[in-house]
Protein backbone atom coordinates (compact mmCIF):
# COMPACT_ATOMS: atom_id res chain seq x y z
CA UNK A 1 96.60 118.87 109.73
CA UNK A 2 97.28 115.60 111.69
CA UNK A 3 93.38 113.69 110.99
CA UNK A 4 93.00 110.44 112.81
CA UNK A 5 90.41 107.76 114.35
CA UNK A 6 90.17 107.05 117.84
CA UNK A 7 88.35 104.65 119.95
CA UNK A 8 86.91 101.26 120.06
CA UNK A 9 87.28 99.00 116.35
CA UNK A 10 83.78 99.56 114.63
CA UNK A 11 83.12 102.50 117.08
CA UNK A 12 86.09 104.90 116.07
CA UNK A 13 85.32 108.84 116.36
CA UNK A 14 87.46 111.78 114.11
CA UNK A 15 89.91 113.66 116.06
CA UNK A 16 92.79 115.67 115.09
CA UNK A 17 96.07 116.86 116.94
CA UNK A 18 96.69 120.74 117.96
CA UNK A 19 99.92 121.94 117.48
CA UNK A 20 100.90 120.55 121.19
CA UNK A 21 100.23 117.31 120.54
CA UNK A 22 96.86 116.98 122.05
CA UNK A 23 94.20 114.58 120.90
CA UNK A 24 91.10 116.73 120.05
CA UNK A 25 87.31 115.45 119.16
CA UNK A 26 86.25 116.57 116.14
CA UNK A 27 82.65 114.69 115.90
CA UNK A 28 80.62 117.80 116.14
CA UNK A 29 82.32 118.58 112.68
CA UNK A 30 82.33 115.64 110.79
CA UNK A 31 81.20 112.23 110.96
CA UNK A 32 84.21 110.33 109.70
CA UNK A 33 87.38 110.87 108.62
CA UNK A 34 86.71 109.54 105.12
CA UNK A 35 86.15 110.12 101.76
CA UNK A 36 83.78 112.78 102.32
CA UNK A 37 86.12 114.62 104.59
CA UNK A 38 89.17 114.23 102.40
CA UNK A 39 87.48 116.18 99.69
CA UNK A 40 89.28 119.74 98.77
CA UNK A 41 86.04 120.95 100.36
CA UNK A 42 86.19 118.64 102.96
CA UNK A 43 89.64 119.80 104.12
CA UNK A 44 88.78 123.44 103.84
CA UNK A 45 85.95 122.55 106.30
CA UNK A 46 87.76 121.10 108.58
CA UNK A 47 91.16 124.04 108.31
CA UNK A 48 88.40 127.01 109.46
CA UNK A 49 87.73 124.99 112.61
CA UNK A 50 89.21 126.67 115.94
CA UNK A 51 90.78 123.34 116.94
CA UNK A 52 91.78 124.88 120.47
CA UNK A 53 88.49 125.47 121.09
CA UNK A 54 87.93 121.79 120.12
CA UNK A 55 87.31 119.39 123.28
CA UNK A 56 90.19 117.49 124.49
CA UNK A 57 90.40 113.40 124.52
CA UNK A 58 91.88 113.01 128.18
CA UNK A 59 91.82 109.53 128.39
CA UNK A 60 94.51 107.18 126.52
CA UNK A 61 92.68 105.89 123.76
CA UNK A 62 93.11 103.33 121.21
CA UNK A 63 94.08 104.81 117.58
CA UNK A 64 91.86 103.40 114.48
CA UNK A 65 92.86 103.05 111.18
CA UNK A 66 93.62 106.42 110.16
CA UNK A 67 91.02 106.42 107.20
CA UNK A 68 87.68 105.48 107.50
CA UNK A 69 86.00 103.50 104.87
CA UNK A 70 88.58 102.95 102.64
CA UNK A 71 87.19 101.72 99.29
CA UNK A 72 90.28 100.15 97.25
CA UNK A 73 93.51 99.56 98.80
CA UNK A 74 96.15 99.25 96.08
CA UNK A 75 99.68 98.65 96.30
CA UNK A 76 103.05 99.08 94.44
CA UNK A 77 105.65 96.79 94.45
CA UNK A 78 109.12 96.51 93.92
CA UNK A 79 109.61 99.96 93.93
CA UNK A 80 112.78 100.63 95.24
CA UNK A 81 115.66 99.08 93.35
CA UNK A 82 117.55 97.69 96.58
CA UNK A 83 114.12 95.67 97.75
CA UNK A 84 114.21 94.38 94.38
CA UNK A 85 117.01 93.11 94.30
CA UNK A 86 116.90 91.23 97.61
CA UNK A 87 114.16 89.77 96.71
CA UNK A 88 115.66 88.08 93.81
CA UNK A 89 113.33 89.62 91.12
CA UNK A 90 114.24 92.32 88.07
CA UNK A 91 113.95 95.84 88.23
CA UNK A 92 109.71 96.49 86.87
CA UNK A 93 110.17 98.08 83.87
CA UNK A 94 106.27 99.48 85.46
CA UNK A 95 104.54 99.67 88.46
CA UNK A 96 103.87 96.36 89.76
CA UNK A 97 100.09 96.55 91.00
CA UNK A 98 98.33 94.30 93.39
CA UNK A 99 95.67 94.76 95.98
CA UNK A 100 95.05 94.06 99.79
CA UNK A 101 91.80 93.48 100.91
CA UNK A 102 90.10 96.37 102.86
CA UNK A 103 89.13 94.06 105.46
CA UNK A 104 93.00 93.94 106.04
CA UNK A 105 92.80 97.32 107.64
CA UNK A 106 94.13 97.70 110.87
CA UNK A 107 95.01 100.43 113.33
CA UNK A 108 98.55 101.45 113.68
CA UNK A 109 98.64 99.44 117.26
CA UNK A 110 96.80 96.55 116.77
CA UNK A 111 97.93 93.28 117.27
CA UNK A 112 98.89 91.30 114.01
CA UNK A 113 97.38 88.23 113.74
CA UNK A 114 99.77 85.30 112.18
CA UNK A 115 97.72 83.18 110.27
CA UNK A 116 96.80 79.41 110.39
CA UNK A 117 99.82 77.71 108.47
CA UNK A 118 101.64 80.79 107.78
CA UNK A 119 105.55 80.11 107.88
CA UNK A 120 107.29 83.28 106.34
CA UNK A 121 105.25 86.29 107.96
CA UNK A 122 106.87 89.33 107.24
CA UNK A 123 107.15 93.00 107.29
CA UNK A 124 107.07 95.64 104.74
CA UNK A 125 107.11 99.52 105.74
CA UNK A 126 106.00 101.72 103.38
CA UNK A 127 104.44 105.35 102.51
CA UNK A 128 100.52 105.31 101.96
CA UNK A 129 99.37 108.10 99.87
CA UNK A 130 95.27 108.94 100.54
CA UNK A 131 93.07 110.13 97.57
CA UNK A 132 91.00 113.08 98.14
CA UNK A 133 89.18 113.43 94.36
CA UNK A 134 87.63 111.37 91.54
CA UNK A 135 91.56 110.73 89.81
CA UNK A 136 90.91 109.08 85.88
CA UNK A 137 93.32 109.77 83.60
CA UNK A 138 95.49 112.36 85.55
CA UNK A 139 98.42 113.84 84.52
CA UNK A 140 101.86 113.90 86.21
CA UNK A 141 101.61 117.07 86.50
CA UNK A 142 98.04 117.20 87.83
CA UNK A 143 98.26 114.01 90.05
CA UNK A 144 99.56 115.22 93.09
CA UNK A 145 97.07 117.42 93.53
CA UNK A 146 94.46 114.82 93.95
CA UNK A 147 96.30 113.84 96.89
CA UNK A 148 94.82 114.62 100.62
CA UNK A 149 97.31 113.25 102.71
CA UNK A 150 100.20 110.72 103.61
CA UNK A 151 100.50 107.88 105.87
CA UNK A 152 102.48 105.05 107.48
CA UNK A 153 101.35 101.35 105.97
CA UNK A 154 103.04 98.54 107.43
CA UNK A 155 102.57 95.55 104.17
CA UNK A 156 102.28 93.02 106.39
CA UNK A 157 102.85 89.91 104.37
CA UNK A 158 102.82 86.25 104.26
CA UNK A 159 105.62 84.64 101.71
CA UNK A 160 104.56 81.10 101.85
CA UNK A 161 101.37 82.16 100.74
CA UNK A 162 102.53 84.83 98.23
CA UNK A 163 105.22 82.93 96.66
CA UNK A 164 104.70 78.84 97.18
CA UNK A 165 101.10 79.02 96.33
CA UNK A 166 101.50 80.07 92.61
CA UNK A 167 101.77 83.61 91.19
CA UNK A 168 99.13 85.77 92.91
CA UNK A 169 100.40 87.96 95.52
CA UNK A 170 97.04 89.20 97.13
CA UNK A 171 96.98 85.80 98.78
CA UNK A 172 100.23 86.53 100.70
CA UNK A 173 98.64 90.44 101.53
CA UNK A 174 94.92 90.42 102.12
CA UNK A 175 94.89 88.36 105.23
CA UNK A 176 93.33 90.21 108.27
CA UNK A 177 95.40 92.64 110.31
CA UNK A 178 97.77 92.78 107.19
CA UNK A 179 97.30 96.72 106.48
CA UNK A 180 97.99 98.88 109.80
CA UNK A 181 97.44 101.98 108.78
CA UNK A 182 98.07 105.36 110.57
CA UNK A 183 98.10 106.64 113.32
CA UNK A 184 97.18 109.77 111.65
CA UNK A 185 96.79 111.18 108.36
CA UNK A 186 99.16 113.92 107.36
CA UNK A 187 97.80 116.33 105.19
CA UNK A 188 100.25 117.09 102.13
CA UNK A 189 100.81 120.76 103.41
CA UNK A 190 102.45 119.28 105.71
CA UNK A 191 105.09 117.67 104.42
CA UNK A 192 107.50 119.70 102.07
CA UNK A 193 109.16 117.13 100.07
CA UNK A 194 107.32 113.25 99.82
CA UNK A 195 110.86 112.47 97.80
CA UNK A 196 112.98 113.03 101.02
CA UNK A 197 111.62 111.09 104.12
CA UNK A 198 113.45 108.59 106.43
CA UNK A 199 111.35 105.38 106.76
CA UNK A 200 112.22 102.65 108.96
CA UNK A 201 111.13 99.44 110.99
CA UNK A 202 112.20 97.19 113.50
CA UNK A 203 111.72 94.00 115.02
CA UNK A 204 111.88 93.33 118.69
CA UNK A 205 114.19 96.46 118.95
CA UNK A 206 116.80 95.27 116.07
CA UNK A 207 116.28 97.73 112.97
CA UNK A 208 115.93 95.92 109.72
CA UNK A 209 115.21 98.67 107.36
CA UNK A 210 116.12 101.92 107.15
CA UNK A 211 115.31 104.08 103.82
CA UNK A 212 114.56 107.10 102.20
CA UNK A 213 111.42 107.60 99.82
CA UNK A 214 114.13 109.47 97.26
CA UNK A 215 115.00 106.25 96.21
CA UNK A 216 111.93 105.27 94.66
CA UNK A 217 111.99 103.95 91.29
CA UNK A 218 108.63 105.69 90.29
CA UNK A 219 107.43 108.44 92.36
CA UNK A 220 104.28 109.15 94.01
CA UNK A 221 103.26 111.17 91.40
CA UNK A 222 103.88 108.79 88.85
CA UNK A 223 102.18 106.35 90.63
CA UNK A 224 99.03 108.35 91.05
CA UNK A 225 98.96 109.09 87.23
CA UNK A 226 100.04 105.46 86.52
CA UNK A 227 97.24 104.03 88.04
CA UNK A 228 94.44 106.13 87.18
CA UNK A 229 94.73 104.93 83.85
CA UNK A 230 93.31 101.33 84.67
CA UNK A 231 91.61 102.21 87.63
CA UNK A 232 89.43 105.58 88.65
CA UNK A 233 90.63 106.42 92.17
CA UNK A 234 87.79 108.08 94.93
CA UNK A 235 88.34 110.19 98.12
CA UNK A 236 89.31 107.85 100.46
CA UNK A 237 91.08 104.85 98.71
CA UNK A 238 94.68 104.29 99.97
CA UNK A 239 97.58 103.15 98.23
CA UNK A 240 100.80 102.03 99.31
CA UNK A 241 103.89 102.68 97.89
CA UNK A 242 106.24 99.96 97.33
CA UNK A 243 109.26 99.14 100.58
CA UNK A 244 112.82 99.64 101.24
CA UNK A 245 115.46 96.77 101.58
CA UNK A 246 115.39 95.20 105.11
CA UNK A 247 112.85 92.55 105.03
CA UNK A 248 112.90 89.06 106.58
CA UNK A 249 112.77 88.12 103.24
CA UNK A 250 115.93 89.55 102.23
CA UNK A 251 118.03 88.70 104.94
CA UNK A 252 120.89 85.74 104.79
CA UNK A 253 118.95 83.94 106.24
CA UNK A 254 116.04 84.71 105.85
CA UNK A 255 114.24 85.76 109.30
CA UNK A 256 110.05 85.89 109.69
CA UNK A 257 108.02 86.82 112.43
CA UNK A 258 106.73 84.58 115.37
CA UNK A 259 103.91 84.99 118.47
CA UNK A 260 105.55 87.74 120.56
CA UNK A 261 107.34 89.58 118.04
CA UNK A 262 106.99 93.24 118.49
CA UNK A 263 107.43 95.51 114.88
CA UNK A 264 107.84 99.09 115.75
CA UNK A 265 108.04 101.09 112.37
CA UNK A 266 107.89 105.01 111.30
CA UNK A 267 108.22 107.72 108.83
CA UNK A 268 109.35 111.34 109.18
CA UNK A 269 106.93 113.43 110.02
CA UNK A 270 104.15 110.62 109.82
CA UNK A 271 104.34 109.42 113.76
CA UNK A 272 105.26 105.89 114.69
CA UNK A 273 103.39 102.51 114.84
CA UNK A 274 103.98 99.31 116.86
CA UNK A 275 102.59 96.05 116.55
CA UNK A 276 102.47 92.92 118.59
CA UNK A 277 102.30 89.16 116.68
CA UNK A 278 99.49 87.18 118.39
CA UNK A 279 98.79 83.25 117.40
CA UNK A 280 95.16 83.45 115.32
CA UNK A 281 93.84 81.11 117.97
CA UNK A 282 94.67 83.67 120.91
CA UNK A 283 92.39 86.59 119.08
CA UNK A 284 88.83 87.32 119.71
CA UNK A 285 86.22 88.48 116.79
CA UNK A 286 86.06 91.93 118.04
């Protein structure tokens, strides 16, 4: 199943796509596509539906964040060896860990907002993995099935503030509009091998990266199980998985993102997003 969020920020409904590619309204179903719908039981809820008989969104619509509610938002990084290495820092040994604030959230069109003072805003695409049980202490083995879904994340990320403000990285992720998510959520039936997708992103039409999740130093699964051992992970919470090489960052010189820059970034079988930079002063509250 493709789950997503449509409609006004705040106001977003469930929907799901049919096999056509038709936006369908799933609100007399479910209230959210959240935690409580990303449940085992929640999913087998939703797979008995009829979706053709399902009413059809005619209208062009904005897309939401893809998950509703999202209650921890946790991130890997440095997790491909390449991204590493452009960056100037060692191959982790272990999952490097930090968070983005859930009021980073974002749908997968939304303008990104460049912050007051920011001078290295940058781009990061990356696999989001979706929980869809209470995960403590899971096994390898058993991690993947505590899993719902995938997703695209764009780690939108400010260097000046990551890097030249001392050693904590949530300052350079957490700002708002850092954590597009979406446009829909894939369910993992889906998708027959997480270790073999083609991610990519570009900026204003020129592609900067262009990777495969195979080259992940520590798998999804490994993450999952990882993580759970510090942290108990609920249906709903999101985590990203770490980038490919390709960021403004990385490149001799180093390039970063201005007003008017457009990102357009996807992942096999996970859709597309696009993203407009706006000036902080040019954005309204809503």
């Amino acid at each position: 199943m493709k789950l997503l969020r449509y409609g006004e920020p705040g106001r977003e409904k469930p929907g799901i796509l049919d096999d056509e590619g038709k936006l369908r309204d799933l609100s007399r179903h479910v209230a959210d596509i959240n935690g409580d719908a990303l449940t085992p039981e929640g999913l087998d809820k939703l797979r008995q539906i009829d979706v053709r008989r399902l009413p059809v969104v005619e209208t062009e619509v904005r897309y939401g964040p893809c998950v509703g509610n999202v209650g921890k938002f946790l991130c890997i990084g440095l997790n491909y060896a390449d991204h590493a290495k452009e960056s100037g820092m060692a191959i982790p040994e272990f999952p490097e860990i930090f968070t983005k604030a859930t009021s980073a959230i974002c749908g997968p069109n939304d303008n990104v907002i460049k912050p007051r003072d920011s001078a290295k805003l940058d781009w990061e695409v990356e696999l989001g993995l979706v929980i869809g049980r209470h995960t403590a202490y899971a096994t390898r083995e058993e991690a993947m099935g505590h899993v719902a879904g995938y997703c695209i994340v764009n780690d939108v990320s400010e260097r000046a503030f990551q890097f030249d403000h001392g050693t904590q990285w949530d300052k350079g992720k957490g700002c708002d509009t850092f954590g597009p998510i979406g446009p829909w959520l894939v369910t993992c039936d889906e998708i027959e091998n997480v270790l073999g997708l083609h991610l990519w992103l570009e900026v204003n039409g020129h592609r900067y990266q262009d990777g495969n999740t195979k080259t992940m130093i520590f798998d999804p699964a490994y993450i999952v199980s990882y993580l759970s051992r510090f942290v108990s992970l609920q249906p709903g919470d999101v985590i990203s998985t770490g980038t490919p090489p390709g960021v403004g960052l990385g490149q001799k010189p180093p390039v970063y993102l201005n007003a008017g820059d457009v990102m357009t970034l996807g992942i096999d079988g996970l859709g597309k997003q696009t993203q407009t930079v706006v000036e902080v002063k040019n954005v309204s509250a809503d």
